[in-house]
Each structure stands twice: as structure tokens, then as C-alpha cells.
N, C-alpha and C. Protein backbone atom coordinates (compact mmCIF):
# COMPACT_ATOMS: atom_id res chain seq x y z
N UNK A 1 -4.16 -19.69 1.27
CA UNK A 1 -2.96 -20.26 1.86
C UNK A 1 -2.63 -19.58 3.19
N UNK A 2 -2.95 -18.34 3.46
CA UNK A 2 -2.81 -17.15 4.52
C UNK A 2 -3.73 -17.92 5.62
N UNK A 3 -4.50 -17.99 5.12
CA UNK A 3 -5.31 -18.42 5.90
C UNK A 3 -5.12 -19.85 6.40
N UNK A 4 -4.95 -20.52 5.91
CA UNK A 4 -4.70 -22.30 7.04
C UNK A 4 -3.40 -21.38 7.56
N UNK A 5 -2.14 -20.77 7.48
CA UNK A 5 -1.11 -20.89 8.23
C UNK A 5 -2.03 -20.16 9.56
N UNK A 6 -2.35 -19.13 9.16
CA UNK A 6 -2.74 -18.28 10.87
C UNK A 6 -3.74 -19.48 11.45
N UNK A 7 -4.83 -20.31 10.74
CA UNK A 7 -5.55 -20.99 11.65
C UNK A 7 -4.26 -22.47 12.02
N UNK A 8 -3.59 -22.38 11.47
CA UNK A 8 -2.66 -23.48 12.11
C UNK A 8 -1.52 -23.38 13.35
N UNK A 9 -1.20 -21.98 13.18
CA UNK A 9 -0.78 -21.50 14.42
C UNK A 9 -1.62 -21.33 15.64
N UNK A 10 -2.78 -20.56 15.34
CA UNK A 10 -3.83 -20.29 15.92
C UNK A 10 -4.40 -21.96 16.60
N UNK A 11 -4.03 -22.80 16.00
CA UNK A 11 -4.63 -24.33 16.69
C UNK A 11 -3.39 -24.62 17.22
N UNK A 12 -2.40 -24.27 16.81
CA UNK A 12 -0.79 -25.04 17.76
C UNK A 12 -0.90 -24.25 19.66
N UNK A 13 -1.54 -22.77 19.05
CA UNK A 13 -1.48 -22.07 20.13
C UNK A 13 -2.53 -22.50 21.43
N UNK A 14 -3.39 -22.83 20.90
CA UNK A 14 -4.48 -23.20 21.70
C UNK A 14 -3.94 -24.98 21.99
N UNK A 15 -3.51 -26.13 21.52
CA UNK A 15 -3.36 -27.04 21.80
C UNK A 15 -2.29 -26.96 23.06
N UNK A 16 -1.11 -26.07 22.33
CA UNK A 16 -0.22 -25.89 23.96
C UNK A 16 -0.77 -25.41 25.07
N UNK A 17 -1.63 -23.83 24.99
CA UNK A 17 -2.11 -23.80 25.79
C UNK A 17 -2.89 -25.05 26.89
N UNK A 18 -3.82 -25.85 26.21
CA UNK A 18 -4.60 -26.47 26.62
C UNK A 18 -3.45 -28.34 27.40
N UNK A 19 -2.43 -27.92 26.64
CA UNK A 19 -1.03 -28.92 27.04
C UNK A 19 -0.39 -28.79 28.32
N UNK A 20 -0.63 -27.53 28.47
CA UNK A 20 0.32 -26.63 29.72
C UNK A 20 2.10 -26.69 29.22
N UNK A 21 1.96 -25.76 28.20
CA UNK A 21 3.24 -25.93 27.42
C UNK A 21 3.81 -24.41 28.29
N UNK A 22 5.18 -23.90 27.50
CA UNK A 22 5.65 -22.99 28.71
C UNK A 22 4.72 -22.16 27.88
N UNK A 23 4.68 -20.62 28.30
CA UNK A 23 4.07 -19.24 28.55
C UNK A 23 4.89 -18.91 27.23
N UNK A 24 6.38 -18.84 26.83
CA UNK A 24 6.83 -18.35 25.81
C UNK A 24 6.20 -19.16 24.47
N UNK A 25 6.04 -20.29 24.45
CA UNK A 25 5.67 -21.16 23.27
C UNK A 25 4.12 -20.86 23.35
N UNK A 26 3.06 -20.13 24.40
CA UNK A 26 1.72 -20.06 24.15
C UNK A 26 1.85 -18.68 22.91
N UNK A 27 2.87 -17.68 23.74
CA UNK A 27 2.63 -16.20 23.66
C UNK A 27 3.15 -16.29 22.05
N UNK A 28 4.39 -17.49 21.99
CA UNK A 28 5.12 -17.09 20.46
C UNK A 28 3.85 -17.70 19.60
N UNK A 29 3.19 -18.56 19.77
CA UNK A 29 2.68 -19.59 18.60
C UNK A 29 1.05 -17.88 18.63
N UNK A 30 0.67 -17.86 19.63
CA UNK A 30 -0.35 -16.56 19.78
C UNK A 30 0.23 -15.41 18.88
N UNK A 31 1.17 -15.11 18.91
CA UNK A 31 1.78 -13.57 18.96
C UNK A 31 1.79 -13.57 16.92
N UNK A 32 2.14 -15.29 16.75
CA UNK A 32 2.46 -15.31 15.06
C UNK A 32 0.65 -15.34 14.16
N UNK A 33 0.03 -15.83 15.03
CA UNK A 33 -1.35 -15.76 14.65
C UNK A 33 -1.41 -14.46 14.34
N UNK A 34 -1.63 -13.56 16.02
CA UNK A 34 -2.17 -12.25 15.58
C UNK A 34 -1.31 -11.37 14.66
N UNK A 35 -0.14 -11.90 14.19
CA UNK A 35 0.39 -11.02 13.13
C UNK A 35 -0.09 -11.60 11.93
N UNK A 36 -0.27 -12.98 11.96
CA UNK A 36 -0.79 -13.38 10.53
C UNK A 36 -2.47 -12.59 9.89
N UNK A 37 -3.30 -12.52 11.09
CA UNK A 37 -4.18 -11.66 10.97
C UNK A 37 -4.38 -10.28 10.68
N UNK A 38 -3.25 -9.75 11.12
CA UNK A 38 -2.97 -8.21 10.58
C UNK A 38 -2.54 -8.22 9.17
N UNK A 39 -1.51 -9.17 9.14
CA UNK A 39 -1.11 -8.90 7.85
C UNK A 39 -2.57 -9.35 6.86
N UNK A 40 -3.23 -10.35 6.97
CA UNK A 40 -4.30 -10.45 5.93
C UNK A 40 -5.64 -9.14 5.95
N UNK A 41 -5.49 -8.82 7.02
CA UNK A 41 -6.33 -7.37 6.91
C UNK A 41 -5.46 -6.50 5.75
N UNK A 42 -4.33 -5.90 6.49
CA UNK A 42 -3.62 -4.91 5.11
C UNK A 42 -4.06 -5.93 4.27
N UNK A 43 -3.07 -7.19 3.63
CA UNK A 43 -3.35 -6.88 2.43
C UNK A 43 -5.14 -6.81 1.52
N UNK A 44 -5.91 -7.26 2.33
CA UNK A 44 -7.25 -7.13 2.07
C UNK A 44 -7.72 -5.53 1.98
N UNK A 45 -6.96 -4.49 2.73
CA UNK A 45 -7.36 -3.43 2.37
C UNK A 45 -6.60 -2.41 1.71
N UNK A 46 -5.53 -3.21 1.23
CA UNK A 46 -4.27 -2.04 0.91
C UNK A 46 -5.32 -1.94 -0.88
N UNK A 47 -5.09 -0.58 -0.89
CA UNK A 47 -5.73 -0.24 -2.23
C UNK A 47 -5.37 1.03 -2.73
N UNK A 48 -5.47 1.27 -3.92
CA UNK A 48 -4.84 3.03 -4.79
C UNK A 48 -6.45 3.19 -5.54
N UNK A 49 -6.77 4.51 -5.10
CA UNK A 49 -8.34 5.05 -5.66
C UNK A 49 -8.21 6.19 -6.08
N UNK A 50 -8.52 6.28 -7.19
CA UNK A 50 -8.64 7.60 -8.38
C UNK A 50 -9.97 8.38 -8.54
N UNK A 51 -10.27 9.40 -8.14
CA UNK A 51 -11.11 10.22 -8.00
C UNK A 51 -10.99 11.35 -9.27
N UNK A 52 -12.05 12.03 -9.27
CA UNK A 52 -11.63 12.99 -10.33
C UNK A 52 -10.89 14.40 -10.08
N UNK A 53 -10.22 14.66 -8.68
CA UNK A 53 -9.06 15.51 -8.82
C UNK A 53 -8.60 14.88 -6.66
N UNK A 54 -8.28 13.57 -6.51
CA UNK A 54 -7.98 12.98 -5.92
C UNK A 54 -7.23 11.60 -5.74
N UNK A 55 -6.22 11.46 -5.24
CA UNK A 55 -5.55 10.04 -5.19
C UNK A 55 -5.89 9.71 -4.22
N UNK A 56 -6.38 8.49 -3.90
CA UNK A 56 -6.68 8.26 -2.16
C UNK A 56 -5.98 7.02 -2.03
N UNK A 57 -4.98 6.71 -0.72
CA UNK A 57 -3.95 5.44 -0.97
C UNK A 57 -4.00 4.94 0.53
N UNK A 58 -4.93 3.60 0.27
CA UNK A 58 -5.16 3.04 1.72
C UNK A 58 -3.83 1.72 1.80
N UNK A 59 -3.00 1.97 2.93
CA UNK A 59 -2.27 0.78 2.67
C UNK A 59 -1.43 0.98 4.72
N UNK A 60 -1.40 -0.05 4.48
CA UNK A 60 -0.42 0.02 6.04
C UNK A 60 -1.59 0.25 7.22
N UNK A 61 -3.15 -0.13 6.81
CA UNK A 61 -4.20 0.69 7.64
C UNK A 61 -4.13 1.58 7.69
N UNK A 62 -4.03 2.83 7.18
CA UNK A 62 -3.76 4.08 7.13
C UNK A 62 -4.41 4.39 5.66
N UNK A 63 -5.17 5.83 5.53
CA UNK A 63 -5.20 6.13 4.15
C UNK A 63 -4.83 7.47 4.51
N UNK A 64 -4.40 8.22 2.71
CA UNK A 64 -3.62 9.53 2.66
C UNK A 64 -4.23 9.49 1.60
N UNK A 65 -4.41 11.03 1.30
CA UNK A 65 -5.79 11.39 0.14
C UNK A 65 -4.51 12.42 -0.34
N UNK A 66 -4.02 12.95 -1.62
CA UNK A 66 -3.36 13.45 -2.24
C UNK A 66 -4.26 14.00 -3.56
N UNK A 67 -3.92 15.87 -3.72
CA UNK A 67 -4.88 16.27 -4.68
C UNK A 67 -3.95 15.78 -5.83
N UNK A 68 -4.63 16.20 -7.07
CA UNK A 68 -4.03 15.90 -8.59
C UNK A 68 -3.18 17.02 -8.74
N UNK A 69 -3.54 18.20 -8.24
CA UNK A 69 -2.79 19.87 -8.70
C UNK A 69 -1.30 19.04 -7.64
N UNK A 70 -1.18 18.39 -7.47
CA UNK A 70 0.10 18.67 -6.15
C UNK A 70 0.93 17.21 -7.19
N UNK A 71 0.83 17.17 -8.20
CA UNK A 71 1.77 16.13 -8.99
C UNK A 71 2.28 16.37 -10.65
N UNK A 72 3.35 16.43 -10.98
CA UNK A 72 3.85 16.77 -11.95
C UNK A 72 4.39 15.56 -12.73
N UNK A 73 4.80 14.08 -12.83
CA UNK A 73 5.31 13.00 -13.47
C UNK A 73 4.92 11.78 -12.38
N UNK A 74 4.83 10.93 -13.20
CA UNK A 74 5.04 9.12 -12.73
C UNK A 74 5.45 8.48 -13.55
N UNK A 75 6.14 7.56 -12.80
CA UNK A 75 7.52 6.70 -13.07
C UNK A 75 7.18 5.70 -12.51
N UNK A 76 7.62 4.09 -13.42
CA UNK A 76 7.83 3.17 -13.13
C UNK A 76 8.82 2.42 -13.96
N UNK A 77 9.22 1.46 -13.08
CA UNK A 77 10.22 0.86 -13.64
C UNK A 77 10.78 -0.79 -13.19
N UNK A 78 11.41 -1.75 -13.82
CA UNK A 78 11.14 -3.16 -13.18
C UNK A 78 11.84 -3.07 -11.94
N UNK A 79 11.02 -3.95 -10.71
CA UNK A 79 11.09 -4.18 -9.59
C UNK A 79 11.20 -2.82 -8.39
N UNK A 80 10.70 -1.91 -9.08
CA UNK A 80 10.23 0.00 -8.32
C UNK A 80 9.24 -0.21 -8.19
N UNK A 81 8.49 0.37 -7.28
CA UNK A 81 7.33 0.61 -6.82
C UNK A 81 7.19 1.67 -7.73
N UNK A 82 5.79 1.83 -8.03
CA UNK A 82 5.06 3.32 -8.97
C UNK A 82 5.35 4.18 -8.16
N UNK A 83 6.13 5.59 -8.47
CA UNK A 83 6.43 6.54 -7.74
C UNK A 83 5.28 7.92 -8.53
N UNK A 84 4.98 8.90 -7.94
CA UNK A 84 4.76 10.22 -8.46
C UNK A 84 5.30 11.43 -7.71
N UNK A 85 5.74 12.16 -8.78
CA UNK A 85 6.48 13.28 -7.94
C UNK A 85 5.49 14.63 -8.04
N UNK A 86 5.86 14.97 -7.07
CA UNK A 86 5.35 16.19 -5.99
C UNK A 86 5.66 17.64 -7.17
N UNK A 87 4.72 18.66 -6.89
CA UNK A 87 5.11 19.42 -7.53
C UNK A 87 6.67 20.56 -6.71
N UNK A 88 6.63 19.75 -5.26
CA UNK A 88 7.64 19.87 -4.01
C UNK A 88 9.35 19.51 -4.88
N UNK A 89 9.08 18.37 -5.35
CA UNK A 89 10.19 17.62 -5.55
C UNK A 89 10.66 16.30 -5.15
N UNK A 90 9.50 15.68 -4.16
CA UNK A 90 9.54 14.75 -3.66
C UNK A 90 8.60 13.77 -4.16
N UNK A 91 9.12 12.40 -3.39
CA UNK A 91 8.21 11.32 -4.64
C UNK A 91 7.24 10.77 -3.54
N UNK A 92 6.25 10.15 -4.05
CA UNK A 92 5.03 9.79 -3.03
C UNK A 92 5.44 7.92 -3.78
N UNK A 93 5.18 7.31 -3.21
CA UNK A 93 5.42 5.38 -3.37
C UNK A 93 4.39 5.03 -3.17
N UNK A 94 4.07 4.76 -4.67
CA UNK A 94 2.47 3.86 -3.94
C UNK A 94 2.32 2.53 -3.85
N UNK A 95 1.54 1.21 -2.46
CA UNK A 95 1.94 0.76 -2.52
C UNK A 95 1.58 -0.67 -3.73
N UNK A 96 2.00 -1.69 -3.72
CA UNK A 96 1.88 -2.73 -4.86
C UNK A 96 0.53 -3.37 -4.83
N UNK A 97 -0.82 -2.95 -5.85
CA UNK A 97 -1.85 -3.30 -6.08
C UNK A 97 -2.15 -4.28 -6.63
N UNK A 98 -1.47 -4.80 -7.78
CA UNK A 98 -1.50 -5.72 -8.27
C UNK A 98 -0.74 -5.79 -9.31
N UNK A 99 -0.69 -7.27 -10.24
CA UNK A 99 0.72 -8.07 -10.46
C UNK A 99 1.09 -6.98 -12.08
N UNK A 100 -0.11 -6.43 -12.88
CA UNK A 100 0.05 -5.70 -14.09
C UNK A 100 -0.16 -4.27 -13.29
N UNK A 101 0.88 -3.37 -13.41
CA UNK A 101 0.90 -2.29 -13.01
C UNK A 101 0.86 -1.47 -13.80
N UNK A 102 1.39 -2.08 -14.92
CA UNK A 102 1.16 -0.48 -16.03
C UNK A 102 0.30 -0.28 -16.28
N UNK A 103 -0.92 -1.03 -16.43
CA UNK A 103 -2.13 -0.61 -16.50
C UNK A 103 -2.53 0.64 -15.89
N UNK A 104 -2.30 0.32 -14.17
CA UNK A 104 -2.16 1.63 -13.47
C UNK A 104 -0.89 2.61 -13.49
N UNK A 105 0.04 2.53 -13.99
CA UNK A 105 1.21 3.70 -14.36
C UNK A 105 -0.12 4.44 -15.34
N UNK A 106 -0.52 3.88 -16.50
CA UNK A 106 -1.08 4.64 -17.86
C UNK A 106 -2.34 6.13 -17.47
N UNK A 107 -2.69 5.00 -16.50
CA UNK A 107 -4.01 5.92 -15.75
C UNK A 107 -3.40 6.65 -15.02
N UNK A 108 -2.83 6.70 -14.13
CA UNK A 108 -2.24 7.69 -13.52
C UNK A 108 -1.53 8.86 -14.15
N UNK A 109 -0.75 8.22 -15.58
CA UNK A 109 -0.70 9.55 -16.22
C UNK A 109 -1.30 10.00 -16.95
N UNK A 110 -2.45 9.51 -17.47
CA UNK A 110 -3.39 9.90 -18.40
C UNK A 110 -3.95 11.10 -17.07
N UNK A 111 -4.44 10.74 -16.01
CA UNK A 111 -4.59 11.97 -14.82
C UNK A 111 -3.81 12.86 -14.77
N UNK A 112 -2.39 12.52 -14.12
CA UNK A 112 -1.92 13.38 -14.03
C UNK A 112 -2.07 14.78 -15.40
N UNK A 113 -1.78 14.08 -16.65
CA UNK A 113 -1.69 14.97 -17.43
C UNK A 113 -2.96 15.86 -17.69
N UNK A 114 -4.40 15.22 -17.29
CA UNK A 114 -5.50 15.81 -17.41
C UNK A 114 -5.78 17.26 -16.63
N UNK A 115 -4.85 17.14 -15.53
CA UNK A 115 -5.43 17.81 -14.68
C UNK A 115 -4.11 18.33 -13.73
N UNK A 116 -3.33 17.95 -13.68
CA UNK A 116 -2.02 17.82 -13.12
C UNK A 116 -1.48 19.19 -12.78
N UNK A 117 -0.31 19.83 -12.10
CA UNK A 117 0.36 21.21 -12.39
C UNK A 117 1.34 21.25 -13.77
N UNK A 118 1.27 22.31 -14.24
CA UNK A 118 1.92 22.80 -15.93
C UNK A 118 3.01 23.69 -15.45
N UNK A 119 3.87 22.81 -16.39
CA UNK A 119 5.31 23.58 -16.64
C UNK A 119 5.43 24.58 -16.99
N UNK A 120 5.51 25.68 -16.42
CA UNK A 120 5.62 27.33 -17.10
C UNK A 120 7.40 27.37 -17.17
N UNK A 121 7.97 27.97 -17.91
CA UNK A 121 9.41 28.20 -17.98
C UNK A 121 10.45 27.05 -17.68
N UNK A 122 11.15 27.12 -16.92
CA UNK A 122 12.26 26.41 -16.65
C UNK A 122 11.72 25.48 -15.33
N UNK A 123 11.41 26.30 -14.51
CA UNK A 123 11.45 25.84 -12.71
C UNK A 123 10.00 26.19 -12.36
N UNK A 124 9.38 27.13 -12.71
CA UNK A 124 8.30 27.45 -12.23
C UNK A 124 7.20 26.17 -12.73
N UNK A 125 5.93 25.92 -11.50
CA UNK A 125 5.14 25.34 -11.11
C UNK A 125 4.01 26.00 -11.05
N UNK A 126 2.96 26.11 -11.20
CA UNK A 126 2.08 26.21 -10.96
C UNK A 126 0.56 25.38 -11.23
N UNK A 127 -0.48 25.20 -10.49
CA UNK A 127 -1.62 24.13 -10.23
C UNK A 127 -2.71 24.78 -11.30
């Protein structure tokens, strides 16, 4: 469906062009293409990859590789993004892979807990 809209803009853009329509209606009907194209790249590459003491989280074109020792809980919950918290205190958002997520909540804590940082005392952390 992504696809006919960007090639349908992508043909409005080129027909004005080829119309001698104004410069704003080439650049707007152009400008919505090349965003429709970006956006089908992310979502074609947005992805969450589990390694055996690695999270690797490609999304936004960008990837961020996060060890397992640097996470203590994950949480999900309806209409939240899967969060994991930091052994910092802070939460990392990962982004939306697909439509059954608990599948991936389960794995993620079945990891985390495999390998994860352990609760010593009250506050203390350690990997």
C-alpha cells in the first residue's frame, strides 16, 4: 500500500513537472515522495537483535548495540512500547517490531535473567 502512495506522488510530481505547474506544487508533490521513501526504508530496517550477551536495536537508521550486564528488568504493558531498565536507572524504548510482542517481552527476560546484573542487598548492582 506504501508503495503505490510514494509511486503516486512520485507520478503527480513528475506529471506537474512535465505540466509546468508552479515550483511549490513540483517541490511539495517531490518532497512527499522522498519522505514516503524514507519512511519505507526505516520501516524495512527497523529491527531488535539478540545476541548472546548483546542487544543490537536498528531503528530510525541508526543502530545502538547495548551489553546484557548493563540491564536489570523489562516491562511491558498495553499501548507502551517494551522498555528495559538500565542498571543506571534509566529506561532504553525499544522500537515496535511487530504486532505480538510478548513473545519478545518473554525473550528478553528469559536474557535478561540469564545473564543480566544481580541484585546484591538493597541498592547495590553489580554485572
Amino acid at each position: 500500500m506504501s508503495f503505490a502512495i510514494v509511486a503516486l506522488f512520485a507520478g503527480f510530481a513528475y506529471l506537474s513537472y512535465t505540466d509546468n505547474a508552479p515550483y511549490w506544487q513540483i517541490g511539495f508533490l517531490s518532497g512527499v515522495a522522498v519522505l514516503g521513501i524514507v519512511g519505507i526504508v526505516d520501516v524495512l530496517t527497523t529491527r531488535v537483535e539478540l545476541t548472546e550477551d548483546q542487544l543490537v536495536v536498528t531503528s530510525n537508521l541508526r543502530t545502538q548495540t547495548y551489553r546484557r550486564s548493563a540491564f536489570v528488568q523489562v516491562t511491558a504493558e498495553r499501548g507502551v512500547p517494551i522498555a528495559l531498565k538500565t542498571t543506571e536507572g534509566t529506561w532504553v524504548k525499544l522500537p515496535s517490531v511487530s504486532p505480538g510482542g510478548m513473545a519478545l517481552v518473554n525473550k528478553l527476560r528469559a536474557w535478561v535473567k540469564k545473564g543480566g546484573a544481580k541484585r546484591i542487598g538493597t541498592d547495590e548492582l553489580i554485572s
